[in-house]
Protein backbone atom coordinates (compact mmCIF):
# COMPACT_ATOMS: atom_id res chain seq x y z
CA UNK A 1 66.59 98.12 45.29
CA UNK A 2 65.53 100.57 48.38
CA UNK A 3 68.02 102.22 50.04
CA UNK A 4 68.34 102.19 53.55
CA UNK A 5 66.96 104.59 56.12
CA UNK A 6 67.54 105.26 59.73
CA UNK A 7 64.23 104.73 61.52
CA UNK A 8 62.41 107.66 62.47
CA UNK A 9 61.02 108.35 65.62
CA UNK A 10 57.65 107.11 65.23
CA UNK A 11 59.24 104.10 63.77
CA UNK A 12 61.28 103.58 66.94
CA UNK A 13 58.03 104.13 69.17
CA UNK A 14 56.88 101.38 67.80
CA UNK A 15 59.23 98.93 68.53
CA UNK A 16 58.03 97.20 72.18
CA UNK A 17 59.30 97.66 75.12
CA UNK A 18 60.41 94.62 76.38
CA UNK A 19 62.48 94.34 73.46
CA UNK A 20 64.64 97.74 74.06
CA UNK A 21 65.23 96.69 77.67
CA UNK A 22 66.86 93.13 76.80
CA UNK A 23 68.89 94.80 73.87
CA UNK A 24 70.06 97.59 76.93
CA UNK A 25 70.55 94.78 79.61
CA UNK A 26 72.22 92.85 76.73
CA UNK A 27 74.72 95.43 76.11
CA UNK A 28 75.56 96.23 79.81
CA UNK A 29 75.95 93.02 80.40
CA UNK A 30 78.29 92.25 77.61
CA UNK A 31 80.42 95.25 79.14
CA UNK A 32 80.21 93.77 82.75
CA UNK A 33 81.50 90.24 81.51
CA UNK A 34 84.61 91.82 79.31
CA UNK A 35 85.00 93.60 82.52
CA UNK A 36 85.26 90.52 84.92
CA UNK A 37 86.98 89.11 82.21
CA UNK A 38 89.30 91.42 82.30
CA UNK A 39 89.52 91.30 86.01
CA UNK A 40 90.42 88.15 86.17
CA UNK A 41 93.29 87.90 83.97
CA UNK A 42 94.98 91.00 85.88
CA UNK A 43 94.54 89.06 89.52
CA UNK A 44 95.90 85.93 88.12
CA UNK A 45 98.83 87.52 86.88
CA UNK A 46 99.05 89.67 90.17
CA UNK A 47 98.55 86.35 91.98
CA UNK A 48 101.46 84.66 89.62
CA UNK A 49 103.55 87.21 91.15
CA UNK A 50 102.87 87.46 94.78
CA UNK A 51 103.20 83.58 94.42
CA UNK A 52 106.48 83.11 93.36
CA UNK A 53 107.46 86.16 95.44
CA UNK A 54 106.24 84.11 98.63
CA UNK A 55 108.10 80.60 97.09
CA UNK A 56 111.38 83.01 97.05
CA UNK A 57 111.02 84.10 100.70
CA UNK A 58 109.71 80.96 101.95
CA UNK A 59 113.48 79.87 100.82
CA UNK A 60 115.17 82.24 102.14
CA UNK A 61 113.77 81.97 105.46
CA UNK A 62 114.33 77.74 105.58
CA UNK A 63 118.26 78.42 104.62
CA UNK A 64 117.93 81.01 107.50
CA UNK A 65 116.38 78.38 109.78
CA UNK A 66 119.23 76.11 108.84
CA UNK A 67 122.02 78.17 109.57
CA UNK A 68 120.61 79.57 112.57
CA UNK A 69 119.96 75.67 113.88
CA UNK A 70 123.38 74.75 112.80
CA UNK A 71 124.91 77.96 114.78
CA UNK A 72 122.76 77.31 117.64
CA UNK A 73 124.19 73.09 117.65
CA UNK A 74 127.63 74.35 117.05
CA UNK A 75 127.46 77.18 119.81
CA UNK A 76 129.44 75.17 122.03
CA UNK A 77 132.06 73.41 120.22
CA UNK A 78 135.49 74.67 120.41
CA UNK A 79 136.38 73.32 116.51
CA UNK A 80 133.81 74.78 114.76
CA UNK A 81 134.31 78.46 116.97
CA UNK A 82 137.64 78.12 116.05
CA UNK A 83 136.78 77.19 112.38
CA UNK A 84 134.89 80.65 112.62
CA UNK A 85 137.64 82.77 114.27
CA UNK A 86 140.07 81.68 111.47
CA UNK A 87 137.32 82.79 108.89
CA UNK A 88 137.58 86.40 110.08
CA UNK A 89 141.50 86.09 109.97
CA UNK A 90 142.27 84.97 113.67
CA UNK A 91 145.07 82.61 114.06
CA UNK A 92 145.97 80.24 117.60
CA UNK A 93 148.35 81.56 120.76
CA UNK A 94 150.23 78.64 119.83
CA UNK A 95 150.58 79.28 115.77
CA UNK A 96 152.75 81.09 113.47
CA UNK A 97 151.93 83.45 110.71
CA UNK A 98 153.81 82.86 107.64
CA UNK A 99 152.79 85.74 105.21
CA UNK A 100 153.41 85.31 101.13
CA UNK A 101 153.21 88.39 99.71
CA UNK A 102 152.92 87.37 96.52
CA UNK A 103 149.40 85.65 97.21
CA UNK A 104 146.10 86.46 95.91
CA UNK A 105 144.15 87.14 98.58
CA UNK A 106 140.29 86.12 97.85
CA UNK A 107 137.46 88.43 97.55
CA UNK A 108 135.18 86.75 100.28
CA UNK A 109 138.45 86.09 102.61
CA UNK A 110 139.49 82.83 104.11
CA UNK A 111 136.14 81.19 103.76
CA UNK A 112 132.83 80.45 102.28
CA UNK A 113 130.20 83.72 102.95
CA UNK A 114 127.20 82.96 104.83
CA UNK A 115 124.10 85.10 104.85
CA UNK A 116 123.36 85.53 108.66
CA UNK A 117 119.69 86.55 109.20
C-alpha cells in the first residue's frame, strides 16, 4: 500500500490548463450561487415583511376612509351632531343633569372611541 503524497510542483505543471480554469470557475461559481441563494431567501423574507406591513396600512387607511365618509354624510344632521356632543359630555338647553355619585364612570367616557385620521 503507497502512501499518499501531495503533488509536487512539477507534478502540478503538468496538469493542463483548461482543466485548472474549470476547477477555478467551478469554485467561484459555486460561491456566486450560495450567494444568490442566499440573497434570495433574505429579500423574500424582507418582502414577507414589507408585505404584510403594507396589508396593515392599507387597513387602516380604508377604516379611515370610512369614518371620514361617514363624518362627511353626517356633517349636517342635527341627531348624529348631537349624538357627538353628548359623547364629549354635553347635555341639551332643555335637559337635566341627574348625577349618581356612586357610578362607575367608563374609561373611554360616554361612548365608543373612534380613531380620527
Amino acid at each position: 500500500m503507497r502512501s499518499f503524497r501531495f503533488p509536487s510542483w512539477q507534478q502540478w505543471r503538468r496538469l493542463p490548463l483548461a482543466m485548472v480554469i474549470a476547477s477555478v470557475l467551478a469554485g467561484l461559481g459555486i460561491v456566486q450561487m450560495t450567494f444568490l441563494i442566499g440573497h434570495t431567501a433574505y429579500r423574500s423574507v424582507t418582502w414577507s415583511r414589507e408585505a404584510r406591513q403594507a396589508r396593515a396600512d392599507v387597513k387602516v387607511l380604508r377604516e379611515d376612509i370610512r369614518v371620514l365618509t361617514e363624518v362627511q354624510t353626517h356633517a349636517n344632521d342635527p341627531v348624529y351632531l348631537g349624538a357627538l356632543a353628548r359623547c364629549l359630555g354635553f347635555v341639551g338647553a332643555e335637559e337635566r343633569v341627574v348625577v349618581d355619585e356612586n357610578a362607575v364612570e367608563p374609561k373611554s367616557g360616554n361612548c365608543e372611541p373612534v380613531r380620527l385620521p
